[in-house]
Protein backbone atom coordinates (compact mmCIF):
# COMPACT_ATOMS: atom_id res chain seq x y z
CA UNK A 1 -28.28 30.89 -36.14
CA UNK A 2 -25.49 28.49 -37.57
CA UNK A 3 -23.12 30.19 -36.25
CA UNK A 4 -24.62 30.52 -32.52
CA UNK A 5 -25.47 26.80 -32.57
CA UNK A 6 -21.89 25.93 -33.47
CA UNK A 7 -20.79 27.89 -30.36
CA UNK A 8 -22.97 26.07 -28.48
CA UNK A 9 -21.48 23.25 -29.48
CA UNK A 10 -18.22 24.24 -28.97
CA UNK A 11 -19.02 25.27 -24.94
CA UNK A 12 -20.32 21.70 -24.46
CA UNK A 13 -17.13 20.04 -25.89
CA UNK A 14 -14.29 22.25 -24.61
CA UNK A 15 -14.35 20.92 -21.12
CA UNK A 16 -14.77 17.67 -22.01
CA UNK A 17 -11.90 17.81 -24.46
CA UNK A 18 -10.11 19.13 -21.47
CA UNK A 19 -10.84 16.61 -19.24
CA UNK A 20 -10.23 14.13 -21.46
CA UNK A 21 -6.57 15.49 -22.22
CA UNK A 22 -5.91 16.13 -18.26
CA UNK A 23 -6.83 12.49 -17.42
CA UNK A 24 -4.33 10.67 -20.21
CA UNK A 25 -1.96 8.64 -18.70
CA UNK A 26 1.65 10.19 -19.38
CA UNK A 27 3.87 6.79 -20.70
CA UNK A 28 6.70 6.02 -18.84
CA UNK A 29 9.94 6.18 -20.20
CA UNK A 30 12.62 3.32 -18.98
CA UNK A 31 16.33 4.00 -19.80
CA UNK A 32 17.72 0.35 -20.80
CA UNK A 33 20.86 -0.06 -22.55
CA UNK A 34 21.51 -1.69 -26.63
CA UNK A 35 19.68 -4.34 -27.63
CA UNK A 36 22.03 -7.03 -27.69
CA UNK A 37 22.30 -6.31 -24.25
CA UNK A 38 20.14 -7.72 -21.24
CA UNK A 39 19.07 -4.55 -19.98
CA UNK A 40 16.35 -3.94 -23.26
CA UNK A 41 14.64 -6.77 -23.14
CA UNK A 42 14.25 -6.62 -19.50
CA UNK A 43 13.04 -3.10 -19.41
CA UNK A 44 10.82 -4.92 -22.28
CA UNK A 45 9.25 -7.30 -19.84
CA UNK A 46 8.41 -4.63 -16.91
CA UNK A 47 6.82 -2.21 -19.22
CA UNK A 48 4.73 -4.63 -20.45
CA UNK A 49 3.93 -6.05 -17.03
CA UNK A 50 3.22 -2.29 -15.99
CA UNK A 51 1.30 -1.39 -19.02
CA UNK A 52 -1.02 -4.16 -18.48
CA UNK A 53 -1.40 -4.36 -14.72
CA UNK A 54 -1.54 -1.14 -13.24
CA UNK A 55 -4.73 1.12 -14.44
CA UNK A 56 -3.47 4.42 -16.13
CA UNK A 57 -0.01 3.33 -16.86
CA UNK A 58 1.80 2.85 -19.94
CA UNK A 59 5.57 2.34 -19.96
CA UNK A 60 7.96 1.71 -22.82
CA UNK A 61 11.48 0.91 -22.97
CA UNK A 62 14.16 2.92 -24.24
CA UNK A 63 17.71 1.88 -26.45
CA UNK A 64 20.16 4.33 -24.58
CA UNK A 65 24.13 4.09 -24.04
CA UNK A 66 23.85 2.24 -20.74
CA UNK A 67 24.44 2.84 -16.95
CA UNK A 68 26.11 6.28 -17.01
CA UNK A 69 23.67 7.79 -19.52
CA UNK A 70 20.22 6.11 -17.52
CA UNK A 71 21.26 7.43 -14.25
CA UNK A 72 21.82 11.02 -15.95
CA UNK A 73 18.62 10.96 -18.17
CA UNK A 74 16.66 9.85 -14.87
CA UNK A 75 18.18 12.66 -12.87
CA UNK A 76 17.35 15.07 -15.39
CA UNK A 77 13.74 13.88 -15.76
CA UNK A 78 14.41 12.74 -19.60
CA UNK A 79 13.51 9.27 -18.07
CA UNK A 80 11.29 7.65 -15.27
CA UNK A 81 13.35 5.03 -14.61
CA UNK A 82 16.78 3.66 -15.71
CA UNK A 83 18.46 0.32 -15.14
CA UNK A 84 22.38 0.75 -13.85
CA UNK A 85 24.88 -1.32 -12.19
CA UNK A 86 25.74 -1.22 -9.03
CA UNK A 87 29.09 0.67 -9.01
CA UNK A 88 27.64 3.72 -11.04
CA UNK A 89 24.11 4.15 -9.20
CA UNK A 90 26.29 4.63 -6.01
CA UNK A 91 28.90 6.99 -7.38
CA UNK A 92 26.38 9.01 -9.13
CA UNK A 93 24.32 9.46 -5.53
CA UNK A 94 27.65 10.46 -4.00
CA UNK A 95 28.89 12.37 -6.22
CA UNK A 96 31.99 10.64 -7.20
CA UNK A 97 34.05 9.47 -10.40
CA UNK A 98 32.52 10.84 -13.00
CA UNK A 99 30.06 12.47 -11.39
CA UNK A 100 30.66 16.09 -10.37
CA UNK A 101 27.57 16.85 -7.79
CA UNK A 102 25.24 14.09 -6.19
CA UNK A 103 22.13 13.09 -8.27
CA UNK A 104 18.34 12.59 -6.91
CA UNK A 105 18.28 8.93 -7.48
CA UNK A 106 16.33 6.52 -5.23
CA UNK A 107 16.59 2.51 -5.57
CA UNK A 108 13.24 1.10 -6.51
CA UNK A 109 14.68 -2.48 -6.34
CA UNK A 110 17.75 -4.28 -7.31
CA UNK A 111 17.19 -6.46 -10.27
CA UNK A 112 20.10 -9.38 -11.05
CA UNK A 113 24.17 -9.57 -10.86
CA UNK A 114 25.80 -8.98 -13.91
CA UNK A 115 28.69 -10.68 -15.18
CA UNK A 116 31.96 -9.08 -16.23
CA UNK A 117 32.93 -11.59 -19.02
CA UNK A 118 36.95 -10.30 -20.68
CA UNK A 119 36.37 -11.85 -24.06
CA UNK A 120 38.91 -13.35 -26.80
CA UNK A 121 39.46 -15.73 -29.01
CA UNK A 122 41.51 -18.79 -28.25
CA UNK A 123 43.44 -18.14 -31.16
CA UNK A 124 44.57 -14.83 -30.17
CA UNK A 125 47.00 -16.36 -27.37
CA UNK A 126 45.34 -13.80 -24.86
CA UNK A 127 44.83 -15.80 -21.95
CA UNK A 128 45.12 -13.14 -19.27
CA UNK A 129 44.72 -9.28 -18.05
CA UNK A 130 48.25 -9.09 -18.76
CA UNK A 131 48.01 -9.89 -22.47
CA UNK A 132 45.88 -7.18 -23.10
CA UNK A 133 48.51 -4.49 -23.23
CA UNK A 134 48.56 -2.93 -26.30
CA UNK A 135 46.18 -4.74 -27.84
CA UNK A 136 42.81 -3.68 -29.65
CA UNK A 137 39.85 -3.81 -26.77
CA UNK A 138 36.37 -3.24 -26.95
CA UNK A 139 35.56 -1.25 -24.10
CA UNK A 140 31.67 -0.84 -24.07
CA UNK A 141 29.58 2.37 -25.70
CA UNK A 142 30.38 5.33 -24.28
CA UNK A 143 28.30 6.15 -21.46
CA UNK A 144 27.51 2.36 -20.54
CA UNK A 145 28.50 0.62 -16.76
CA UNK A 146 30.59 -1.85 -19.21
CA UNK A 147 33.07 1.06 -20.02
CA UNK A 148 32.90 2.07 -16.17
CA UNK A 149 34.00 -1.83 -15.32
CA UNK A 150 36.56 -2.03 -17.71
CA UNK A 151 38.03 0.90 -16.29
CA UNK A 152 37.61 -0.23 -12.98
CA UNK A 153 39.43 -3.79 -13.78
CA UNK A 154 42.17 -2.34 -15.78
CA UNK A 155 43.04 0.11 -12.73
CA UNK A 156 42.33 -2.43 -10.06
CA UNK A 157 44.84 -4.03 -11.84
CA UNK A 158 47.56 -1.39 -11.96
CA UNK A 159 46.84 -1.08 -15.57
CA UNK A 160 45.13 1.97 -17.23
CA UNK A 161 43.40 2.95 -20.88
CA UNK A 162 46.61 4.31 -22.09
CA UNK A 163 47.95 0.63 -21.60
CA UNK A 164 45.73 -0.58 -24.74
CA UNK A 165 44.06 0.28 -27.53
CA UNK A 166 40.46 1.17 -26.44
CA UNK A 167 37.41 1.27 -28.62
CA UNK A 168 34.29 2.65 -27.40
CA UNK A 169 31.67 -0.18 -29.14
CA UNK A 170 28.22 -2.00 -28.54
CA UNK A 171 28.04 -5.13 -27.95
CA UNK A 172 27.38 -6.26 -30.84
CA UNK A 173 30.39 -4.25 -32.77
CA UNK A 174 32.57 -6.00 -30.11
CA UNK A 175 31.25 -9.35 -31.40
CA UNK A 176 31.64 -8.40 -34.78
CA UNK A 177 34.87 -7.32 -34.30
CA UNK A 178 36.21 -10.10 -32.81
CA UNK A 179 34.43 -12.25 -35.51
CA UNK A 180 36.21 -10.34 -38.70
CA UNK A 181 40.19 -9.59 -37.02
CA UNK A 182 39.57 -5.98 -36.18
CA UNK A 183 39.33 -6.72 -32.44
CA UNK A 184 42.09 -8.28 -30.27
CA UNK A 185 39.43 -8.47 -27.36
CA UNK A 186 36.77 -7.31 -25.42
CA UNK A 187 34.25 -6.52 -22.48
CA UNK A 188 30.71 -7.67 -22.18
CA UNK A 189 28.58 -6.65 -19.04
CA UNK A 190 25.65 -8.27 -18.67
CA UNK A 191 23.72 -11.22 -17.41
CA UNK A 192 24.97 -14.93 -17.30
CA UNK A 193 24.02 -16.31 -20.55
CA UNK A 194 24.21 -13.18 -22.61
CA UNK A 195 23.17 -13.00 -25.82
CA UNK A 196 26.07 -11.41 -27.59
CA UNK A 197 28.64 -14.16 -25.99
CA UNK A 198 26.20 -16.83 -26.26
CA UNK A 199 26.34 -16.13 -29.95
CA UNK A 200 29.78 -15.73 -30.55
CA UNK A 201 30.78 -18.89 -28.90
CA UNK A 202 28.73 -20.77 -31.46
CA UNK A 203 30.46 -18.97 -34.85
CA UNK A 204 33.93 -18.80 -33.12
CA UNK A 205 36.12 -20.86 -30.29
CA UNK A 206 35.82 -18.44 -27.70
CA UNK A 207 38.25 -17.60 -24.87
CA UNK A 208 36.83 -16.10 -21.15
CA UNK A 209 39.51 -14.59 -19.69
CA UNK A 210 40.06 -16.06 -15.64
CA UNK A 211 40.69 -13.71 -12.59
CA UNK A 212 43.23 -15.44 -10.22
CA UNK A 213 42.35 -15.26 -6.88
CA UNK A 214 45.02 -12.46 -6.37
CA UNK A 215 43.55 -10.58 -8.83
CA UNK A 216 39.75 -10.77 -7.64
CA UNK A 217 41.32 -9.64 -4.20
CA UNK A 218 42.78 -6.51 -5.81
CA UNK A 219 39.91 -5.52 -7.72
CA UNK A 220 37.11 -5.95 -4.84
CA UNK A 221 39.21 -4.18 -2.31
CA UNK A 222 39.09 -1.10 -4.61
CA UNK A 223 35.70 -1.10 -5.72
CA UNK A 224 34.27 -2.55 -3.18
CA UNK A 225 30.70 -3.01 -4.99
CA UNK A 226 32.17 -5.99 -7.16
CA UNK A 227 32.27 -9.68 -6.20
CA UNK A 228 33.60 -12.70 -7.43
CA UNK A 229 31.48 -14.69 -9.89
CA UNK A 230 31.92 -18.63 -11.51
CA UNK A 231 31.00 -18.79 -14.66
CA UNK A 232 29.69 -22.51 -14.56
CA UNK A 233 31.65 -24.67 -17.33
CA UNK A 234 28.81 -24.93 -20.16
CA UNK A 235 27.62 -21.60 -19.80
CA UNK A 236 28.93 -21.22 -23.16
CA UNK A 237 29.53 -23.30 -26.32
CA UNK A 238 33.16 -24.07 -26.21
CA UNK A 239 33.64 -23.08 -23.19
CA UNK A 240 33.95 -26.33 -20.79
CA UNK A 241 35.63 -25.37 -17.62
CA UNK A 242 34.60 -22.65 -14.60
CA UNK A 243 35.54 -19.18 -15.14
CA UNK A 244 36.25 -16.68 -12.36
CA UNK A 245 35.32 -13.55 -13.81
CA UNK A 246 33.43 -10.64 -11.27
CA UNK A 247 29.98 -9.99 -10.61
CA UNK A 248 28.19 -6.66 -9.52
CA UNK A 249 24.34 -5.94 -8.94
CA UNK A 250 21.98 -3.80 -11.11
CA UNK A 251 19.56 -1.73 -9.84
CA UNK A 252 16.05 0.08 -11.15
CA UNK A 253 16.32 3.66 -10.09
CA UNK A 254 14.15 6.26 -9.73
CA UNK A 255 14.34 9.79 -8.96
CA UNK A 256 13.56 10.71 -5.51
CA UNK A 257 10.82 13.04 -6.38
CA UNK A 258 8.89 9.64 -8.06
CA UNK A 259 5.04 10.05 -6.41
CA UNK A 260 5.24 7.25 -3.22
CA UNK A 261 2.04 5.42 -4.93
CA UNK A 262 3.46 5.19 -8.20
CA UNK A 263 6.71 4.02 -7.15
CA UNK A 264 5.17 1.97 -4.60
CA UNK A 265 2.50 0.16 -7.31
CA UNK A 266 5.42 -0.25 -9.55
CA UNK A 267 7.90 -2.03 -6.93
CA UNK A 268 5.10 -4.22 -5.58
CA UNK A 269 3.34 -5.23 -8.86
CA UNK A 270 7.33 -5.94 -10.53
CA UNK A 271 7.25 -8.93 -7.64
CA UNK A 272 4.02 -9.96 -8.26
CA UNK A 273 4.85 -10.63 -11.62
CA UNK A 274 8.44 -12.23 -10.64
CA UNK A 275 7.31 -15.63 -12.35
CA UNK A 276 6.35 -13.37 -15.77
CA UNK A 277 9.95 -12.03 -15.76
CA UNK A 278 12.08 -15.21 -15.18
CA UNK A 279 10.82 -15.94 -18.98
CA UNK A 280 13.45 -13.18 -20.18
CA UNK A 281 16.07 -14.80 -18.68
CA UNK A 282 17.35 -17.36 -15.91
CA UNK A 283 19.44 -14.57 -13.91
CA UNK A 284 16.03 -12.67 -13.00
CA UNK A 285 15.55 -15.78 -10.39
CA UNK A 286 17.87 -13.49 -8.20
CA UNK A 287 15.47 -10.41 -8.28
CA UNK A 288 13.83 -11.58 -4.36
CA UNK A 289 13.24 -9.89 -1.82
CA UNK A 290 16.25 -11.50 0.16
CA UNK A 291 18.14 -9.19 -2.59
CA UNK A 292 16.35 -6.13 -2.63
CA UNK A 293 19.07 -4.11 -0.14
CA UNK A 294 21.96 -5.43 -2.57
CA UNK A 295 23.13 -1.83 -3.30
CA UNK A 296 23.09 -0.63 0.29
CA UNK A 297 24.60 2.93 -0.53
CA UNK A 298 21.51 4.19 -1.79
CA UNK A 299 18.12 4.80 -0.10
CA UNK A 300 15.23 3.12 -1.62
CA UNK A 301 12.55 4.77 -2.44
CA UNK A 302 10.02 5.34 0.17
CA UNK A 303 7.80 3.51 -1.90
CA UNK A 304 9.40 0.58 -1.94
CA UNK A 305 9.99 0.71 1.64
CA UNK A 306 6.33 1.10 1.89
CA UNK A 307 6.02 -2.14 -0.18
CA UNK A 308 8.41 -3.84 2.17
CA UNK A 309 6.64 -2.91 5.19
CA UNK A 310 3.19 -5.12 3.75
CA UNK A 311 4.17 -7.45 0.98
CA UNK A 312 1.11 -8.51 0.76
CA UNK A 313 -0.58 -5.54 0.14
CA UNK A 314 -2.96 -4.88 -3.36
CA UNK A 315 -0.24 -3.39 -5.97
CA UNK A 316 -3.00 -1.29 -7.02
CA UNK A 317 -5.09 0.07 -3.97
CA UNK A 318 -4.52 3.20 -4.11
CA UNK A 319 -7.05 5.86 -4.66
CA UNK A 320 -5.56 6.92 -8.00
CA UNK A 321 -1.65 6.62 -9.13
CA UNK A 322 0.02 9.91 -10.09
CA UNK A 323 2.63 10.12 -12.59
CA UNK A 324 3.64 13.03 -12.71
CA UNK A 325 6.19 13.93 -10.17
């Protein structure tokens, strides 16, 4: 009798086990980059901002190596969405560079410019791209968009890896390494105001390297996704004058199989929330609308084109969001 009663049991709670199993939310995984980096704590702010205002969504952000490594993880499915720059989201669509075959990306939205700051210290006597040959230069992590730009400028440039002494760090080991000797210089991509340089220009007398307008010409016309950027004088302890240094757009992406209402509730709930967002940092103020077809390469999503069509619209009025592609 014990045992027929447990059975009964059992048939009652089975399907409700199952049902409650089938109807958990699946978290979303957000490829960032290292944490003294922009890219984490941003990812930080939308996955709380998702987690919190869309109904059956939970999203976390992930440390990872940077642009290269998000737009390969999202590809792949290891992630649902990845933050990259600008240059690498468009090579890895086409196919390009590093890239052997095109990747299933979509844009969801463009998020802010990043700045390509060429670090030193004033006491190095490295004042310009020149100087760096044969020197000791941080490079970015392998995998990130910051080793992609550094690449990028040195060739732009005429001048290649070969030319100096490259080391593959965070940012934060390129800090430290220009801090304690081991580090002649060194690139940091990121947003204006940066934690890592902000930092090191109030332990050390930092130097931003300048791009003369020669230089800026050479670089752009190659890789065409870069701009010119001033760094305003102040950005920076130390640092008192404008800096030209070169900017280039980041991008959320996606991969093209992303459900239309999901990608669509994200996109238009990530504007809704714009004023949220700005607390990370002053450079999101350039994540509008007006922005959104920065990277025009790439296709965005059709969710975010469905977003576009009706800003207005309820970020969540859909009958039920679908996560799983």
């Amino acid at each position: 009798m014990y045992i027929s009663w447990m059975r009964s049991i059992l048939l009652l709670l089975v399907p409700w086990l199952l049902l409650s199993c089938s109807e958990s939310p699946r978290t979303l995984a957000i490829a960032t980059g290292g944490p003294a980096g922009l890219y984490y704590p941003f990812g930080g702010g939308m996955a709380s901002l998702w987690s919190q205002a869309l109904p059956g969504v939970n999203a976390k952000a992930e440390v990872t190596g940077g642009s290269v490594t998000n737009v390969i993880q999202v590809a792949r499915g290891e992630s649902d969405l990845g933050i990259a720059m600008a240059d690498v989201v468009s090579s890895a669509y086409a196919g390009t560079g590093r890239f052997p075959e095109p990747l299933p990306l979509r844009v969801l939205f463009t998020a802010y410019p990043n700045i390509v700051h060429i670090l030193s210290l004033r006491s190095s006597g490295i004042n310009a791209i020149g100087d760096l040959v044969g020197k000791r230069v941080a490079i970015g992590a392998q995998g990130s968009g910051t080793a992609v730009a550094a690449t990028n400028v040195l060739q732009g440039l005429g001048l290649s890896l070969a030319d100096i002494a490259p080391r593959y760090l965070s940012f934060g080991e390129t800090t430290s390494g220009l801090k304690d000797g081991t580090l002649d210089a060194g690139f940091v991509v990121g947003g204006l105001g940066i934690a890592a340089v902000t930092e090191l220009s109030v332990t050390r007398d930092i130097q931003i390297i300048s791009l003369s307008p020669q230089e800026l010409s050479a670089i752009t016309t190659q890789y065409p996704a870069y701009s010119g950027y001033t760094i305003p004088a102040g950005t920076y302890t130390g640092v008192d004058e404008p800096r030209q240094a070169l900017g280039i757009w980041s991008a959320v992406v996606v991969h093209a199989s992303m459900p239309e209402d999901l990608a669509f509730a994200l996109t238009c709930s990530v504007y809704a929330g714009h004023k949220r967002l700005l607390g990370i940092s002053p450079v999101v103020k350039d994540m509008t609308l007006a922005n959104i077809h920065q990277l025009a390469a790439v296709p965005l999503h059709p969710g975010t084109q469905r977003y576009l069509r009706n800003p207005d619209a309820d970020c969540v009025a859909v009958d039920q969001i679908s996560v799983v592609p």
